[in-house]
C-alpha atoms as a PDB file:
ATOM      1  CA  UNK A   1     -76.862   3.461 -84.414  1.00  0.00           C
ATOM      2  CA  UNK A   2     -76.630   4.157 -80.415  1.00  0.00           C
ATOM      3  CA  UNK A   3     -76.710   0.519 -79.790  1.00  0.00           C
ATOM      4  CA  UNK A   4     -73.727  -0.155 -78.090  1.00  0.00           C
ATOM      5  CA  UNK A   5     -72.731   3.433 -77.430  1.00  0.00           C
ATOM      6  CA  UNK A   6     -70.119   4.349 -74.662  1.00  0.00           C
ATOM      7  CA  UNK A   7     -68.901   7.749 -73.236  1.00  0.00           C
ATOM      8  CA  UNK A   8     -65.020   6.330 -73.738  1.00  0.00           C
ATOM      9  CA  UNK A   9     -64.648   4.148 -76.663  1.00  0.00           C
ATOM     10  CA  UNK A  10     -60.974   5.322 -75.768  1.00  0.00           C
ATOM     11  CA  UNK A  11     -61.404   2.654 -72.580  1.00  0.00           C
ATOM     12  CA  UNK A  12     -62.698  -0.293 -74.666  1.00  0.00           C
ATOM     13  CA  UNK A  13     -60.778  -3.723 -75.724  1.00  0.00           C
ATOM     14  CA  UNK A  14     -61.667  -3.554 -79.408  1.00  0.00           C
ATOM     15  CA  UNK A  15     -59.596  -6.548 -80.021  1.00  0.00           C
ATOM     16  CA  UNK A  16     -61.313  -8.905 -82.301  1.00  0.00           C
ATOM     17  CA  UNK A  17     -61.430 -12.798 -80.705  1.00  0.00           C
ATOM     18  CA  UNK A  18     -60.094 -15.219 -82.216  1.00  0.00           C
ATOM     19  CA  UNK A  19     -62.488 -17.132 -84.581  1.00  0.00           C
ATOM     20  CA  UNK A  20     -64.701 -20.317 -83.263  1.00  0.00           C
ATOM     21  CA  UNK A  21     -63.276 -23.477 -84.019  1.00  0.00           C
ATOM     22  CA  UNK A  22     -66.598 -24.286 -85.373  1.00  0.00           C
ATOM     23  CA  UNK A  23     -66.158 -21.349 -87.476  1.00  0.00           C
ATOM     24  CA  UNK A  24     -62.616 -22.660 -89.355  1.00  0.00           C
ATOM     25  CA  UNK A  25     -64.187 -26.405 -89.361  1.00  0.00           C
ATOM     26  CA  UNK A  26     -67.479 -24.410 -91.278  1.00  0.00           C
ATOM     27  CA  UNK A  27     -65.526 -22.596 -93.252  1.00  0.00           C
ATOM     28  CA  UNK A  28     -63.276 -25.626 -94.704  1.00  0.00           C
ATOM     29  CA  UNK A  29     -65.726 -27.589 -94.955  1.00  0.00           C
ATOM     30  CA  UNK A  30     -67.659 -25.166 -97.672  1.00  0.00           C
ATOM     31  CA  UNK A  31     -65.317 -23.689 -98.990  1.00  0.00           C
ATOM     32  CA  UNK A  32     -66.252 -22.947-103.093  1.00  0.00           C
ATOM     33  CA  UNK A  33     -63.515 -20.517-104.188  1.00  0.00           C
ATOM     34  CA  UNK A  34     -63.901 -16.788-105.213  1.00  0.00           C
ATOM     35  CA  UNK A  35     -65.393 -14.923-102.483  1.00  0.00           C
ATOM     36  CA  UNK A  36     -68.161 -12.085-102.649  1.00  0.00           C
ATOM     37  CA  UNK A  37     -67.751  -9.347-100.725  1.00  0.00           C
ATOM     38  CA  UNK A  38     -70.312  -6.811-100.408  1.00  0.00           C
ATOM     39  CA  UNK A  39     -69.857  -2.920 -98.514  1.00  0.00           C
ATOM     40  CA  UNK A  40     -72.682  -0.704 -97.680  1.00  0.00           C
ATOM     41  CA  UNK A  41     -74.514   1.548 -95.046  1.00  0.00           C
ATOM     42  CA  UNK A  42     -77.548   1.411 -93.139  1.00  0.00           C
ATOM     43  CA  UNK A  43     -79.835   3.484 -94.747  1.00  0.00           C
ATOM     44  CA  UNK A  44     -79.346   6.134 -98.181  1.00  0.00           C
ATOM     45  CA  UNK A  45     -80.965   8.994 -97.518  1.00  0.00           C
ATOM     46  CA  UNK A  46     -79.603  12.209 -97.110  1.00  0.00           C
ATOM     47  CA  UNK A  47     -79.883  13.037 -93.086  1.00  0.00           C
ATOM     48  CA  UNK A  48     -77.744  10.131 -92.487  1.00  0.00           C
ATOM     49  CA  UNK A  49     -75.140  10.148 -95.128  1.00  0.00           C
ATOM     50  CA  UNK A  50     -74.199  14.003 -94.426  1.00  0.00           C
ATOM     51  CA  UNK A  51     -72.107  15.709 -97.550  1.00  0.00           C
ATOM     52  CA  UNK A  52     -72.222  12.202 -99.578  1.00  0.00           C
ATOM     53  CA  UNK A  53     -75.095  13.480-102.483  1.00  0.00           C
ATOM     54  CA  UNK A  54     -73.697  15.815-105.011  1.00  0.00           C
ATOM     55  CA  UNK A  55     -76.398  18.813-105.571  1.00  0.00           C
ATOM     56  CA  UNK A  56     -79.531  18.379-106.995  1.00  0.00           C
ATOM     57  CA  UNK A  57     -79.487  15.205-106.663  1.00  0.00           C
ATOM     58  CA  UNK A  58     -83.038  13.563-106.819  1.00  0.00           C
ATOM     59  CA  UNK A  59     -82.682   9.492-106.643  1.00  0.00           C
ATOM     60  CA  UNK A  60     -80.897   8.692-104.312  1.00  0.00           C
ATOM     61  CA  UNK A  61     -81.429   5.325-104.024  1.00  0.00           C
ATOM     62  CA  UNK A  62     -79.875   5.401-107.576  1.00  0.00           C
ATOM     63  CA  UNK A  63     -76.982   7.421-106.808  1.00  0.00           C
ATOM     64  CA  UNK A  64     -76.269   5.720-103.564  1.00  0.00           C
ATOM     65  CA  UNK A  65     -76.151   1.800-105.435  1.00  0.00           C
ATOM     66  CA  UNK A  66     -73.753   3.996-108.097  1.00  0.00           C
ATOM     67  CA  UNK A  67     -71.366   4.052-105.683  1.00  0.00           C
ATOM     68  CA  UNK A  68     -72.104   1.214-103.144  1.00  0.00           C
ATOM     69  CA  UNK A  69     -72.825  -2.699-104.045  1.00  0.00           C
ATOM     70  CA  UNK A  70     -75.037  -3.172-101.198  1.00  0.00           C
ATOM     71  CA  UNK A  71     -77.756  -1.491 -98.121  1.00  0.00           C
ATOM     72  CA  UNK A  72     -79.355  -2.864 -95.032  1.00  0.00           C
ATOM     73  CA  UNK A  73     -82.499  -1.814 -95.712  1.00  0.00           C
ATOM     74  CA  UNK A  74     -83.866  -0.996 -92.390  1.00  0.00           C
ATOM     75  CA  UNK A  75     -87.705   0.558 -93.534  1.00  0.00           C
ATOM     76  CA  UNK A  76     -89.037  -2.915 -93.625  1.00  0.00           C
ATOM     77  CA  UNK A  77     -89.117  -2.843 -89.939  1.00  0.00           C
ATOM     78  CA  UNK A  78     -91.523  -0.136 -89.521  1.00  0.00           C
ATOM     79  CA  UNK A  79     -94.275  -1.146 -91.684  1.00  0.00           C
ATOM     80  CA  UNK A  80     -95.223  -3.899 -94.266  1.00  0.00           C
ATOM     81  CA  UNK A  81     -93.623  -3.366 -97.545  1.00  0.00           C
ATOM     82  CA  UNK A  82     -95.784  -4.005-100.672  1.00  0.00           C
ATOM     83  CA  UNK A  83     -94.152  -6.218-103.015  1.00  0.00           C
ATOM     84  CA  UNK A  84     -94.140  -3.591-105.496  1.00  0.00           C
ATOM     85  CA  UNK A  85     -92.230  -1.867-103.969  1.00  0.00           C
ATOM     86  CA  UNK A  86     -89.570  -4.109-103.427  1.00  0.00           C
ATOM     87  CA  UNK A  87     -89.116  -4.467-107.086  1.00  0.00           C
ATOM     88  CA  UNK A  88     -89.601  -1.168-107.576  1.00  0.00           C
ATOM     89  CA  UNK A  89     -86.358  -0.855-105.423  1.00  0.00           C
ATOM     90  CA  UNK A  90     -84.846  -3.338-107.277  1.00  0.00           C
ATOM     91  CA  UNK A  91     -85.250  -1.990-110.571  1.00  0.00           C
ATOM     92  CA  UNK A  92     -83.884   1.177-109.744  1.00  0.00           C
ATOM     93  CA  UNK A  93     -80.202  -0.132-108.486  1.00  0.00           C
ATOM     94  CA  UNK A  94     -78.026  -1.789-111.305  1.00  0.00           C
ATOM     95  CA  UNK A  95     -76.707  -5.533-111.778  1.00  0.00           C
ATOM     96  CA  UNK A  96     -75.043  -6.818-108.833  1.00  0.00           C
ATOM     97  CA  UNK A  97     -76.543  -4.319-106.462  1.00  0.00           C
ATOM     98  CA  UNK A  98     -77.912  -6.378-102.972  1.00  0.00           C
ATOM     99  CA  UNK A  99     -80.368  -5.143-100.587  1.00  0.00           C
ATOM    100  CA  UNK A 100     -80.606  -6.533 -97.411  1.00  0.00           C
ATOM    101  CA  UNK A 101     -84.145  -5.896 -95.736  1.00  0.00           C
ATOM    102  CA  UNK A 102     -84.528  -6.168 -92.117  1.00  0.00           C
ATOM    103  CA  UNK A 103     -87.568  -8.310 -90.961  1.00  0.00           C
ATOM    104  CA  UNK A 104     -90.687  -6.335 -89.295  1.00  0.00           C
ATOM    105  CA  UNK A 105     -91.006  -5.813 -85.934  1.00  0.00           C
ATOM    106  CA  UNK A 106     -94.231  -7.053 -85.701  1.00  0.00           C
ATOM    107  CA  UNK A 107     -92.499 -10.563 -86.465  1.00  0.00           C
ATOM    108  CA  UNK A 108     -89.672  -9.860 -83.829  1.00  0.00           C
ATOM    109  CA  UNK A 109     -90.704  -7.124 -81.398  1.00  0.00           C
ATOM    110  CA  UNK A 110     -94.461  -7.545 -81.090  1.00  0.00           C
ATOM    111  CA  UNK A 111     -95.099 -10.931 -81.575  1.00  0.00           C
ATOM    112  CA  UNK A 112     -91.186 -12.020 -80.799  1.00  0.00           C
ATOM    113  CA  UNK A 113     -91.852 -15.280 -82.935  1.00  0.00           C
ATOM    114  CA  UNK A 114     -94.555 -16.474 -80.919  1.00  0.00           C
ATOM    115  CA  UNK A 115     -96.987 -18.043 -84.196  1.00  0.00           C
ATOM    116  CA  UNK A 116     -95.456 -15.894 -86.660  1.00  0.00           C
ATOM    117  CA  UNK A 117     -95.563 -18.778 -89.756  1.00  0.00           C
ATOM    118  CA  UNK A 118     -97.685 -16.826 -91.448  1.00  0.00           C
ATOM    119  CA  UNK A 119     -96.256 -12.759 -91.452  1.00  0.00           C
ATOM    120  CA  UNK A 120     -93.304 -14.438 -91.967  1.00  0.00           C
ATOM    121  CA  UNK A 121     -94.424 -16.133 -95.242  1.00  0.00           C
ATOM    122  CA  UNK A 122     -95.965 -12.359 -96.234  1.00  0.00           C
ATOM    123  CA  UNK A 123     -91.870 -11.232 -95.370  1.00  0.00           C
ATOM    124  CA  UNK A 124     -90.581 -13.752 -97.257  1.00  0.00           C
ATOM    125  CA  UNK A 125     -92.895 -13.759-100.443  1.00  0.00           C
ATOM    126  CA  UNK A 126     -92.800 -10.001-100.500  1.00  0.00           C
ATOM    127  CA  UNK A 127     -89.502  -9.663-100.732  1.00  0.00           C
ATOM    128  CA  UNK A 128     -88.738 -11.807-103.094  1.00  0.00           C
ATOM    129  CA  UNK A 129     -89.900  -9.522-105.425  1.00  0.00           C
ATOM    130  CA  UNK A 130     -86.242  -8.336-105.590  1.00  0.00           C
ATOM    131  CA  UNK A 131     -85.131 -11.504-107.502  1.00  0.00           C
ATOM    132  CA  UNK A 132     -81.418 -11.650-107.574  1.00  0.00           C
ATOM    133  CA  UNK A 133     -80.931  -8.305-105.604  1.00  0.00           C
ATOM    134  CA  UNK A 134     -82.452  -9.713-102.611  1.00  0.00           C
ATOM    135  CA  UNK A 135     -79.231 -10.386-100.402  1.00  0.00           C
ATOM    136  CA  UNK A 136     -79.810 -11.610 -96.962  1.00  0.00           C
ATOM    137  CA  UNK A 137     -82.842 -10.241 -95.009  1.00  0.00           C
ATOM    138  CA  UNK A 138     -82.142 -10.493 -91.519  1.00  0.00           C
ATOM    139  CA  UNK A 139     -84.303 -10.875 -87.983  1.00  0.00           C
ATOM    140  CA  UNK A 140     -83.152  -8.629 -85.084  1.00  0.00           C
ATOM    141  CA  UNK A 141     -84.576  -9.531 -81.766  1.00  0.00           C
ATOM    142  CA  UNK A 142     -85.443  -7.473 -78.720  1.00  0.00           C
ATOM    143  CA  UNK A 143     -82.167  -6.821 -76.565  1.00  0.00           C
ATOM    144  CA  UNK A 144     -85.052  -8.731 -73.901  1.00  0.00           C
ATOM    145  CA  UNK A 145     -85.619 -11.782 -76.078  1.00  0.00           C
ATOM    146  CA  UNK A 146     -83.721 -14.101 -74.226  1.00  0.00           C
ATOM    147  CA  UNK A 147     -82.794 -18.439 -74.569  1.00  0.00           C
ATOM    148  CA  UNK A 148     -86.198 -19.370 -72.178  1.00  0.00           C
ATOM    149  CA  UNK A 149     -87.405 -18.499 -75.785  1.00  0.00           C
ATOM    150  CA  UNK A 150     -85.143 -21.213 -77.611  1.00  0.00           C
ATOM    151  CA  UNK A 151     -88.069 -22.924 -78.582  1.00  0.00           C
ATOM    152  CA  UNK A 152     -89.525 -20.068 -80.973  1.00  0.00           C
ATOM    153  CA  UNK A 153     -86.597 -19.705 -82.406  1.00  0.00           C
ATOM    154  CA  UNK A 154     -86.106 -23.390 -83.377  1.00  0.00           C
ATOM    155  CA  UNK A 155     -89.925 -23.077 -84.825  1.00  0.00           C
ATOM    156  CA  UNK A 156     -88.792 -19.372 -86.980  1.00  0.00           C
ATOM    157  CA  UNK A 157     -85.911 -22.235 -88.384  1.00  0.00           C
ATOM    158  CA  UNK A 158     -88.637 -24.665 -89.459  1.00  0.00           C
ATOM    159  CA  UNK A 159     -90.871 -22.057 -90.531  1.00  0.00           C
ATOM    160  CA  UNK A 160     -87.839 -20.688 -92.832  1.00  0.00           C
ATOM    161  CA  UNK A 161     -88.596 -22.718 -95.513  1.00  0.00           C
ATOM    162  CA  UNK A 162     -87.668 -20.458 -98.756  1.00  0.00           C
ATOM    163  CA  UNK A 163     -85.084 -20.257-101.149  1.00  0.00           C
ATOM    164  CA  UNK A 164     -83.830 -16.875 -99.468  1.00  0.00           C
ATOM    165  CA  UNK A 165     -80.735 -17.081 -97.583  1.00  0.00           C
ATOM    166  CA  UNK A 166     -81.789 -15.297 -93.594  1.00  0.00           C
ATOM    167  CA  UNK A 167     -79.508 -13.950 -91.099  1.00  0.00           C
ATOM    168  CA  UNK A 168     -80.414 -13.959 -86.978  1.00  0.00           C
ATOM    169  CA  UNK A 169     -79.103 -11.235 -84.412  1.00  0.00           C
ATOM    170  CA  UNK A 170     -80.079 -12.524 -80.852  1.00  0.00           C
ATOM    171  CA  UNK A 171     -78.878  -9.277 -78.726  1.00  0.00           C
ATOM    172  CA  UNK A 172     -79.128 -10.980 -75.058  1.00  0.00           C
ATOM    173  CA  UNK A 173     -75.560 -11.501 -73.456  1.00  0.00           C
ATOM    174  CA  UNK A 174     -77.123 -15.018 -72.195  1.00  0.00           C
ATOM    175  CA  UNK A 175     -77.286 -16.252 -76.304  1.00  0.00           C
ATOM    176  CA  UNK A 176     -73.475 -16.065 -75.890  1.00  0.00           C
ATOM    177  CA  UNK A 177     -72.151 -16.363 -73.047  1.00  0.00           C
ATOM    178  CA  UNK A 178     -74.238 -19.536 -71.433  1.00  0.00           C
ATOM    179  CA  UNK A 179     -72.209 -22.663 -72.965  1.00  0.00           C
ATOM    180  CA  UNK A 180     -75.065 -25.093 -73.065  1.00  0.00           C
ATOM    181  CA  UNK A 181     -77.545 -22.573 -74.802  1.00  0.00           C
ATOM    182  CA  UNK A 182     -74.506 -21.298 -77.440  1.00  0.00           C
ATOM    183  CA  UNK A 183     -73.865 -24.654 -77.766  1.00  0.00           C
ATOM    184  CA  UNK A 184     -77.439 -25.553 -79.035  1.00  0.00           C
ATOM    185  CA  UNK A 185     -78.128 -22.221 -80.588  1.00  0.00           C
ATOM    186  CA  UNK A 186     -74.835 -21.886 -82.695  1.00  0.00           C
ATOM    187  CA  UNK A 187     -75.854 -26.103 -83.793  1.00  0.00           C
ATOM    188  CA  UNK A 188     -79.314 -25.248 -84.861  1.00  0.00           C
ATOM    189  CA  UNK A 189     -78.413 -21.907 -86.936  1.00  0.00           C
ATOM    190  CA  UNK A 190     -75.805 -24.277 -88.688  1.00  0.00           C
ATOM    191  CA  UNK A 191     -78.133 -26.939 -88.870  1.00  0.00           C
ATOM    192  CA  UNK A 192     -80.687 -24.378 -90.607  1.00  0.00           C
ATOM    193  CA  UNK A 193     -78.290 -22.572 -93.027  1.00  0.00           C
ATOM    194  CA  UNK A 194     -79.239 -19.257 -90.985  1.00  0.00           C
ATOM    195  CA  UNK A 195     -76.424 -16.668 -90.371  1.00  0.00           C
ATOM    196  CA  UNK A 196     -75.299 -15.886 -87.000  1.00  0.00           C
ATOM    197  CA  UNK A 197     -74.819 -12.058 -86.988  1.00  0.00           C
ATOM    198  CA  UNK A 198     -71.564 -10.751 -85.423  1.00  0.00           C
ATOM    199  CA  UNK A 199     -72.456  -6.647 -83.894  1.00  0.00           C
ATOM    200  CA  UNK A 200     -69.371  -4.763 -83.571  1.00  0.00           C
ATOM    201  CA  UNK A 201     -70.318  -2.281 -81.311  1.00  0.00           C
ATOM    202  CA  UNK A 202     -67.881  -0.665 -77.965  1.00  0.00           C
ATOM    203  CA  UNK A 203     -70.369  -1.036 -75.080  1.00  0.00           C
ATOM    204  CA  UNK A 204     -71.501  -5.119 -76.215  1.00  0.00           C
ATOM    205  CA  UNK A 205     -68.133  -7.499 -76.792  1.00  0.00           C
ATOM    206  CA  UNK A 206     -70.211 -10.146 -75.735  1.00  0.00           C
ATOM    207  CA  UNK A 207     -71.977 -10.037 -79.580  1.00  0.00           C
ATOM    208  CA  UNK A 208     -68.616 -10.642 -81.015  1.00  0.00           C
ATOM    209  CA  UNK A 209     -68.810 -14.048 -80.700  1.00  0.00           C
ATOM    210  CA  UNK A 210     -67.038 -15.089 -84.003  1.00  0.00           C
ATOM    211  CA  UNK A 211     -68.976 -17.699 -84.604  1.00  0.00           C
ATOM    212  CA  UNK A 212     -69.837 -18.261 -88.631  1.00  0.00           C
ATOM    213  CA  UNK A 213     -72.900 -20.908 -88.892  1.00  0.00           C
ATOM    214  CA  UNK A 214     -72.984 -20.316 -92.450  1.00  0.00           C
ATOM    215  CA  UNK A 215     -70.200 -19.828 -95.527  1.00  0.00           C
ATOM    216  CA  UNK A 216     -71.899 -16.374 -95.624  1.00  0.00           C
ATOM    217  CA  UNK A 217     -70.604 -13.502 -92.685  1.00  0.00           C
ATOM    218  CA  UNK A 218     -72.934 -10.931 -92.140  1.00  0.00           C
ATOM    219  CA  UNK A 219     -71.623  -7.774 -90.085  1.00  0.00           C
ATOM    220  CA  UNK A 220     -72.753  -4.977 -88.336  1.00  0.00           C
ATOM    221  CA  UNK A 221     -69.959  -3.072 -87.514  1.00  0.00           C
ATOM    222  CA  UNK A 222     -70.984   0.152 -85.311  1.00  0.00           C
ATOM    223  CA  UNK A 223     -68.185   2.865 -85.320  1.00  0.00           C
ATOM    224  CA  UNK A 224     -67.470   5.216 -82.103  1.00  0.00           C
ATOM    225  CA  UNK A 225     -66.764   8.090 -84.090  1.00  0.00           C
ATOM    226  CA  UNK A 226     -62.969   7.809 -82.704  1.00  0.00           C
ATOM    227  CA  UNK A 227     -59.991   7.865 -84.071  1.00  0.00           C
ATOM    228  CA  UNK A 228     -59.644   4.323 -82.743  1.00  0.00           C
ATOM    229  CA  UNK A 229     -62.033   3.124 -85.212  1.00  0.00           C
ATOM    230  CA  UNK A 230     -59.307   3.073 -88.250  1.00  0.00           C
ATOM    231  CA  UNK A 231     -57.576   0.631 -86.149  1.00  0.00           C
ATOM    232  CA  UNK A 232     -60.690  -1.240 -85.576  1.00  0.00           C
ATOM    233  CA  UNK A 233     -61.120  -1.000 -89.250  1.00  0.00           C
ATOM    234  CA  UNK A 234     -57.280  -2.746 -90.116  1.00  0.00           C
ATOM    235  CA  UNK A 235     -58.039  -5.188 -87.677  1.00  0.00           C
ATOM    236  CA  UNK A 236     -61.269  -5.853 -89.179  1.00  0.00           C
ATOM    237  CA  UNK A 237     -59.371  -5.958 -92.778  1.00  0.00           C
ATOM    238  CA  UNK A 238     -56.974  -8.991 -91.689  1.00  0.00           C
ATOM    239  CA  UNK A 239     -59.996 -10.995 -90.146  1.00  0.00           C
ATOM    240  CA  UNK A 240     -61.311 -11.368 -93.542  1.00  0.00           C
ATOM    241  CA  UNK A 241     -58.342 -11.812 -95.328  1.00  0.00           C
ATOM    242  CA  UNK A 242     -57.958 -14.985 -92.874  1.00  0.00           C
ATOM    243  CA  UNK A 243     -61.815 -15.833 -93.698  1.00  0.00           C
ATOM    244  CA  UNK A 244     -61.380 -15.972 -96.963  1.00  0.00           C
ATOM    245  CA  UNK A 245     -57.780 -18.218 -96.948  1.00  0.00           C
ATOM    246  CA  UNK A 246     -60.058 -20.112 -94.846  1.00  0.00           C
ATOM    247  CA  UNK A 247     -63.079 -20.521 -97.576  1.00  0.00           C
ATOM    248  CA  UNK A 248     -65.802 -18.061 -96.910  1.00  0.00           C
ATOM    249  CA  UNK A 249     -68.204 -17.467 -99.997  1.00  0.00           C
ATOM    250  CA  UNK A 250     -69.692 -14.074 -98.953  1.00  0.00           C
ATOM    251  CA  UNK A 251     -69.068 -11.171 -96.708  1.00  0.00           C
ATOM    252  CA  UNK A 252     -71.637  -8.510 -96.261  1.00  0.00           C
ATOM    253  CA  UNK A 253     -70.549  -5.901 -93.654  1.00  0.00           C
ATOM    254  CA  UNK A 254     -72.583  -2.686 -93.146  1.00  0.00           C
ATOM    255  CA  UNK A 255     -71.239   0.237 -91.364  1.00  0.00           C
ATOM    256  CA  UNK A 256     -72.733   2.357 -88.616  1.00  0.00           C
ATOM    257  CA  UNK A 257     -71.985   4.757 -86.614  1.00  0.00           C
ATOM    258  CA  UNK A 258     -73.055   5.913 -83.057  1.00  0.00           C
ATOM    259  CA  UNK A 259     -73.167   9.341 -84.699  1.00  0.00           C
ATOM    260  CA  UNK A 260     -74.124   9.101 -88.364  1.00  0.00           C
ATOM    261  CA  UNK A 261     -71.561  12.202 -89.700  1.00  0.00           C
ATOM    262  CA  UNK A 262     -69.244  10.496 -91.614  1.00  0.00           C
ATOM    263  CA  UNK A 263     -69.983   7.108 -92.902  1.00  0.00           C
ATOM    264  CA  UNK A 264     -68.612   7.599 -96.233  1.00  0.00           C
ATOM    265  CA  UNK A 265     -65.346   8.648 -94.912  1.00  0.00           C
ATOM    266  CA  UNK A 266     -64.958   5.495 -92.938  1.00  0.00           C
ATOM    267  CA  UNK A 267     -66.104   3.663 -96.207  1.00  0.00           C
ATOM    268  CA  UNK A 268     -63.276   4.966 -98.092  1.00  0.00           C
ATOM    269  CA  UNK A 269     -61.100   4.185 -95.514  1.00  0.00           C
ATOM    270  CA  UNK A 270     -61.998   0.429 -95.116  1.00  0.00           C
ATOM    271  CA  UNK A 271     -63.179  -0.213 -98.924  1.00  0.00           C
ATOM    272  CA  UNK A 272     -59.449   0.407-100.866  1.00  0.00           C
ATOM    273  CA  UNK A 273     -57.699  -1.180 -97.738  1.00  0.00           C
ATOM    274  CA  UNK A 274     -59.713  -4.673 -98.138  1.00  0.00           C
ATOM    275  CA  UNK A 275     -59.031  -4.464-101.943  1.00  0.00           C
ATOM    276  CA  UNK A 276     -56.006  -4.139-101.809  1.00  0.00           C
ATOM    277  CA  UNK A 277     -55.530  -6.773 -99.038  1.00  0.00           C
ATOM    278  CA  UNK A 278     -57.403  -9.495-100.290  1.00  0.00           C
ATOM    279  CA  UNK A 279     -57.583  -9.146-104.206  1.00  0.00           C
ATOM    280  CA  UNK A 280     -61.625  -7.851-104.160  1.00  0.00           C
ATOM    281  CA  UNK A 281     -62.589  -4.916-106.871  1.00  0.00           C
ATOM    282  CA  UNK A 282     -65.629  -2.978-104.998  1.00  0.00           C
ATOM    283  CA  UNK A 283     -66.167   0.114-105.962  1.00  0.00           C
ATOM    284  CA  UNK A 284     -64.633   2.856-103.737  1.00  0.00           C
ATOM    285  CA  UNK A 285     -67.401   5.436-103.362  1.00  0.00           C
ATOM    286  CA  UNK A 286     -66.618   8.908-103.989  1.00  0.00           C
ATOM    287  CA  UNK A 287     -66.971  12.151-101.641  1.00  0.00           C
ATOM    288  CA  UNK A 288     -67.792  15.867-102.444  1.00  0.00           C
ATOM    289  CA  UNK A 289     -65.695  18.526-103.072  1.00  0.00           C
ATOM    290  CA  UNK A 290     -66.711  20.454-100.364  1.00  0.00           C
ATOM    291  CA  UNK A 291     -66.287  24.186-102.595  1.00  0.00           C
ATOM    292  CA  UNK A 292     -68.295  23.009-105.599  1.00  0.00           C
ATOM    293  CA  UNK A 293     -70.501  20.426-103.687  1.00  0.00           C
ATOM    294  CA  UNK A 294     -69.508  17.870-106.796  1.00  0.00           C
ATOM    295  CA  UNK A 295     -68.637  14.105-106.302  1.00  0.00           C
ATOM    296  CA  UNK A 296     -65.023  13.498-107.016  1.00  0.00           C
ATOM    297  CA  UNK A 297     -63.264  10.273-107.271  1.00  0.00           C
ATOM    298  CA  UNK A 298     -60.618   9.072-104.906  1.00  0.00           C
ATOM    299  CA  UNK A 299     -60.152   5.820-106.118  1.00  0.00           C
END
C-alpha cells in the first residue's frame, strides 16, 4: 500500500495519540466482556505475500484462512461481485474465518455517494451471501472527497439500513483536523453504529485520529518496511491492551506494507506479542523453510 509512503520513515513521529475522550466514554459505555480480535492481510495471493505458500500449493484462499482468522478483501472494489461468489468464498475458509470486503468504487470514487441507495443495496445484499463470515465491509473515499460533502455522507448513514456492521475511511486531512466538522462527523458515525477507520500510515498522522465511534476498531496499519516498524508494532500492542481494559468487543487490524515483501514476518511478530499481552489465542501463521520451501510452525 503506497498510501502514506515517505522517503524517511526514520524522520517520522510514530507515536500513537492518546485515545479520544469520546473514545473511553464509547468504550465504557458498551463494554460486553470477552473481546474478538481478528489479524489478517490485504489481499492472499501469492505476488503479495512473497515466500508465505508452501509448494504446490493450489487454494490459496484455503491455505491463507488456515493460518489467518481474517482478509480485507480488496477485489470488490474493482468490479461487482456476484453473490455466488461471495459464498463461494465463504465456503471455502473454515468456522470463524471473517472477510472484510471493501465497497466498489463506483459507490465511492465514481459516484462519491452522490444517489448511491441503490448500488449500495446490490453491495450490501450481495455480500451477505457470506452469512456469519461477513466481518465488516468498509467504504474508502477519494483522498479529494472532502466535508462540503457532509451531506452525502449523512444520506450513505440513512441509506445503511442492514444488519451488516460498515466501517468509513474519510482520507481528507479537513475530516480531522476542522473541530466543527470532526465534531459532527465523529457524532453522526456514532450515532449510525458506523466505524471510524484509524490508517496508520508515516506520511498521514492526521488519520490517526483515535477516535472509536463504535465498540468495534477497525485498523489499517501500513508498515514502512523499517526497522522502526517493530516498535510501531509494541506500541500498537499496549493500545489494545488499554482498549480492551477499557471494553472494546472487536478489533480487526489488517497489515500493509508500503512494499509488500514481508507481511507474514511482521504478522508473526505482532500476532504472539498481542497474545501474550492481552490473553487472545489467534493463530500464529507459519513461514517457509526457505531450503525445502515447506511451512513450519513457529508458534
Amino acid at each position: 500500500m503506497k498510501f502514506g509512503q515517505v522517503a524517511n520513515p526514520e524522520e517520522i513521529d510514530f507515536t500513537i495519540p492518546p485515545d479520544h475522550p469520546d473514545t473511553t466514554r464509547l468504550l465504557e459505555a458498551t463494554r460486553t466482556g470477552d473481546m474478538e480480535v481478528y489479524v489478517g492481510c490485504a489481499k492472499w495471493n501469492k505476488k503479495e505475500l512473497q515466500g508465505f505458500y508452501p509448494k504446490g500449493t493450489k487454494d490459496e484462499l484455503a491455505y491463507y484462512s488456515s493460518q489467518f482468522n481474517a482478509i480485507e478483501l480488496n477485489a470488490t472494489f474493482r468490479r461487482r461481485i456476484a453473490p455466488e461468489q461471495y459464498k463461494k468464498w465463504a465456503d471455502d475458509t473454515p468456522d470463524g474465518f471473517k472477510f472484510c470486503p471493501k465497497m466498489g468504487q463506483f459507490i465511492s470514487h465514481i459516484k462519491r455517494l452522490a444517489d448511491t441507495a441503490e448500488p449500495v443495496e446490490l453491495f450490501a445484499t450481495s455480500a451477505s451471501h457470506m452469512g456469519e463470515k461477513l466481518g465488516v465491509p468498509y467504504l474508502q473515499m477519494h483522498d479529494n472527497f472532502g466535508p462540503e460533502h457532509f451531506a452525502r455522507v449523512e444520506q450513505f448513514a440513512e441509506d445503511w439500513q442492514y444488519d451488516i456492521p460498515v466501517a468509513l475511511e474519510l482520507r481528507k486531512t479537513d475530516w480531522h483536523t476542522d473541530p466543527f466538522i470532526k465534531s459532527e462527523l465523529y457524532d453522526l458515525l456514532e450515532r449510525s453504529g458506523i466505524a471510524n477507520v484509524l490508517v496508520d500510515t508515516a506520511g498521514r498522522r492526521d488519520l490517526m485520529h483515535m477516535r472509536l465511534t463504535t465498540p468495534t476498531a477497525f485498523v489499517r496499519w501500513v508498515g514502512a518496511n523499517h526497522d522502526i516498524d517493530y516498535a510501531r508494532m509494541d506500541e500498537w500492542i499496549e493500545r489494545i491492551a488499554a482498549w480492551k481494559a477499557a471494553g472494546l468487543s472487536r478489533l480487526f487490524f489488517f497489515l500493509h506494507q508500503n512494499v509488500d515483501i514481508n507481511t507474514v514476518v511482521y504478522a508473526k511478530y505482532f500476532i504472539p506479542k498481542l497474545n501474550e499481552r492481552i490473553g487472545t489465542n489467534v493463530h500464529v501463521p507459519e513461514i517457509l523453510d526457505q531450503e525445502d520451501g515447506a511451512a513450519k510452525s513457529h508458534q
